[in-house]
C-alpha atoms as a PDB file:
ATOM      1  CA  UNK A   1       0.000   0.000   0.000  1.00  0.00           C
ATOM      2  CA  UNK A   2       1.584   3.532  -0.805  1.00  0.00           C
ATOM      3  CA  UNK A   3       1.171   6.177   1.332  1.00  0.00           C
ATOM      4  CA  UNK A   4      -0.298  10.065  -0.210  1.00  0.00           C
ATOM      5  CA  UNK A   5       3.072  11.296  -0.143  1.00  0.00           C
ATOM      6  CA  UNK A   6       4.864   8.659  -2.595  1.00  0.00           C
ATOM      7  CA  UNK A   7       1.244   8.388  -5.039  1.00  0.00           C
ATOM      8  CA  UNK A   8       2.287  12.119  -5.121  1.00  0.00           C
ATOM      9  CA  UNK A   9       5.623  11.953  -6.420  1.00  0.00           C
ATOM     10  CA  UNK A  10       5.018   8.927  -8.549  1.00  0.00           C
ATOM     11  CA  UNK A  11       2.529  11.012 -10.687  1.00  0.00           C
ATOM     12  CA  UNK A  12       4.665  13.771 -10.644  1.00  0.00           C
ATOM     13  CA  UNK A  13       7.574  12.038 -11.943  1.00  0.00           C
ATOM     14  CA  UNK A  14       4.943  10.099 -14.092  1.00  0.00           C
ATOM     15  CA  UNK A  15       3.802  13.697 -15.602  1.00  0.00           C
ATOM     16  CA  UNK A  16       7.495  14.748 -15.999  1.00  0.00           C
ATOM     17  CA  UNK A  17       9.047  14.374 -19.978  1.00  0.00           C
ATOM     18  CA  UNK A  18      12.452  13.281 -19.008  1.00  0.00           C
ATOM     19  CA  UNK A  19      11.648  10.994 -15.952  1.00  0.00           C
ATOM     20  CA  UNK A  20      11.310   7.141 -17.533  1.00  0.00           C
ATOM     21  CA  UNK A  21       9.317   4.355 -15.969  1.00  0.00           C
ATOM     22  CA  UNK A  22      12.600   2.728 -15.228  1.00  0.00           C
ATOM     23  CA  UNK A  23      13.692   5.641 -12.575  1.00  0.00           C
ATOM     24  CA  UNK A  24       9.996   5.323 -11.189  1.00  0.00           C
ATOM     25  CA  UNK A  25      10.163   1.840 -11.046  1.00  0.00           C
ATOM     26  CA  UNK A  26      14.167   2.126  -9.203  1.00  0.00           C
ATOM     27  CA  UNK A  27      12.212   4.619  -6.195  1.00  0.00           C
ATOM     28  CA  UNK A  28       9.299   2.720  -5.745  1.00  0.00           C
ATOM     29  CA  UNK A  29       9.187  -1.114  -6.979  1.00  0.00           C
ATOM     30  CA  UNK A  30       6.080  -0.267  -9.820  1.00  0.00           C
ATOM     31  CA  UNK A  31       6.550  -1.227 -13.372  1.00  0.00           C
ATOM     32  CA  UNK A  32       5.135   0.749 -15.783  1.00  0.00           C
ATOM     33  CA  UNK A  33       2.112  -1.053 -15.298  1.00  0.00           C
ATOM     34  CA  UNK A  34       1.359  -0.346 -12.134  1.00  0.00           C
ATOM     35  CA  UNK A  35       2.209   3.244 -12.522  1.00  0.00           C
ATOM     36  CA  UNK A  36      -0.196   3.591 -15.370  1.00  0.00           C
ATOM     37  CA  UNK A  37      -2.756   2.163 -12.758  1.00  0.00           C
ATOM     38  CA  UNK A  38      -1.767   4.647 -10.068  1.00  0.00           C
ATOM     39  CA  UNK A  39      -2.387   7.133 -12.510  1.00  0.00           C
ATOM     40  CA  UNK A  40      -5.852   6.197 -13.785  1.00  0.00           C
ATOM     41  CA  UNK A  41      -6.995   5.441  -9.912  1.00  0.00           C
ATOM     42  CA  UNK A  42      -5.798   8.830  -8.987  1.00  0.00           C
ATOM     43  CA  UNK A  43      -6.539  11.487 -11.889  1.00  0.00           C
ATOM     44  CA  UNK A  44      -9.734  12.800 -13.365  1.00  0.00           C
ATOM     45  CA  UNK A  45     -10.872  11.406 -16.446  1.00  0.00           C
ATOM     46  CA  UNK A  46      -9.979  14.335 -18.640  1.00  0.00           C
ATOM     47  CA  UNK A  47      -6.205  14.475 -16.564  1.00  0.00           C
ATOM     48  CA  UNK A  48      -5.832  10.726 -17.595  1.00  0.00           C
ATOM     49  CA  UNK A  49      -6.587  10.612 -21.005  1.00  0.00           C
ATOM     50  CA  UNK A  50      -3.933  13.572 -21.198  1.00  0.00           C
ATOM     51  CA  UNK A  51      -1.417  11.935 -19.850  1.00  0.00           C
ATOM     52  CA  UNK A  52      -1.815   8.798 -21.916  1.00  0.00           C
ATOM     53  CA  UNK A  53      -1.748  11.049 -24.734  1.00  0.00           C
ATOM     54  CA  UNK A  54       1.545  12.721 -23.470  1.00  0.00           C
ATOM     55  CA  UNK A  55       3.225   9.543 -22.660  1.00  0.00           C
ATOM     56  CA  UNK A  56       2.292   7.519 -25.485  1.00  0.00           C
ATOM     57  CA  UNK A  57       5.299   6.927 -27.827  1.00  0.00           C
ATOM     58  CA  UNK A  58       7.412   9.853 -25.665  1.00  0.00           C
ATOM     59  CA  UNK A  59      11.118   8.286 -25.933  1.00  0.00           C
ATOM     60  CA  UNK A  60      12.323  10.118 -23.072  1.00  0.00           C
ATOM     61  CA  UNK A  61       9.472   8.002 -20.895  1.00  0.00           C
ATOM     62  CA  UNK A  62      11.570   5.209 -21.841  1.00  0.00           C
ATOM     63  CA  UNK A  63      15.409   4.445 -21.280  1.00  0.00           C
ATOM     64  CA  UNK A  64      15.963   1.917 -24.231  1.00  0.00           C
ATOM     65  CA  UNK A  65      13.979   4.185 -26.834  1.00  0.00           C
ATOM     66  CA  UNK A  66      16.446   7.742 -25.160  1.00  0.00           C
ATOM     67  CA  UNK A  67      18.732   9.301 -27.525  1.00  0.00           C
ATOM     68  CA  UNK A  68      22.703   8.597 -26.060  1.00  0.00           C
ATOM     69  CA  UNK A  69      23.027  11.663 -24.844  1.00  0.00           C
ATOM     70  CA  UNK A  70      19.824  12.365 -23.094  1.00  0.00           C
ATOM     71  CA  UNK A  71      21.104  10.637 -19.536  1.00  0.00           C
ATOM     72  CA  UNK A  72      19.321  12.057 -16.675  1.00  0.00           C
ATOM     73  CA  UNK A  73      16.047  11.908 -15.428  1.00  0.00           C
ATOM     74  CA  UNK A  74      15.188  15.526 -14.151  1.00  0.00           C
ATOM     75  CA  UNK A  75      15.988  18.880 -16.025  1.00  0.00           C
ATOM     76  CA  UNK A  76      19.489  20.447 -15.103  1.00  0.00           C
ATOM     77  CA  UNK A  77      17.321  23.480 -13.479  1.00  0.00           C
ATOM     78  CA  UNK A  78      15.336  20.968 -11.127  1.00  0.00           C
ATOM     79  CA  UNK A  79      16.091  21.091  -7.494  1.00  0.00           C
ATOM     80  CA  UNK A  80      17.393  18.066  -6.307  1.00  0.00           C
ATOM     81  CA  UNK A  81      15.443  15.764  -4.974  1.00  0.00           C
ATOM     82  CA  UNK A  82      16.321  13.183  -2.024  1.00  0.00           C
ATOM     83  CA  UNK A  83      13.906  10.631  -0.945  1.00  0.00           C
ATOM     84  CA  UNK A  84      10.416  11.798  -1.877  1.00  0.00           C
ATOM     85  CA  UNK A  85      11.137  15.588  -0.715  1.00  0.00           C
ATOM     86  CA  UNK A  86      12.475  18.375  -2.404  1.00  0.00           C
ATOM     87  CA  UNK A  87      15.719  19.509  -1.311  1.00  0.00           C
ATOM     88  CA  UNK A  88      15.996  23.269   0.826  1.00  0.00           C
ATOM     89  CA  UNK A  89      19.333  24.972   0.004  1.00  0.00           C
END
């Protein structure tokens, strides 16, 4: 059972362009699978179908289909991120 605070940051990493189902699935155990199920228990209809949209054939969603030098999950102007919290400087 996953608590609020990690359904949280699984859809926001799920939402994010250069996050891939791997690095979800690294933090939290869920294959892409399951985090496509998180999603569609926890968004509104019209939030869901976006998303599917989005997601659907993205290559950066996916570390096999990634172009070589794309090799990070987060943008370079992201806080970091430890755990399941954003970082305070």
């Amino acid at each position: 059972m996953l608590k609020e605070e990690e359904i949280d940051r699984i859809i926001a990493m799920a939402w994010e362009d250069r996050t891939p189902f791997e690095a979800i699935k690294l933090q939290f155990g869920l294959s892409e699978d399951q985090v496509v199920e998180v999603m569609r228990k926890n968004l509104k209809g019209s939030s869901w179908k976006r998303w599917r949209v989005r997601v659907n054939g993205r290559k950066t969603k996916f570390s096999k289909l990634r172009e070589s030098e794309v090799d990070r999950f987060k943008c370079s102007r992201q806080r970091s991120i430890s755990g399941n919290k954003i970082s305070k400087r």
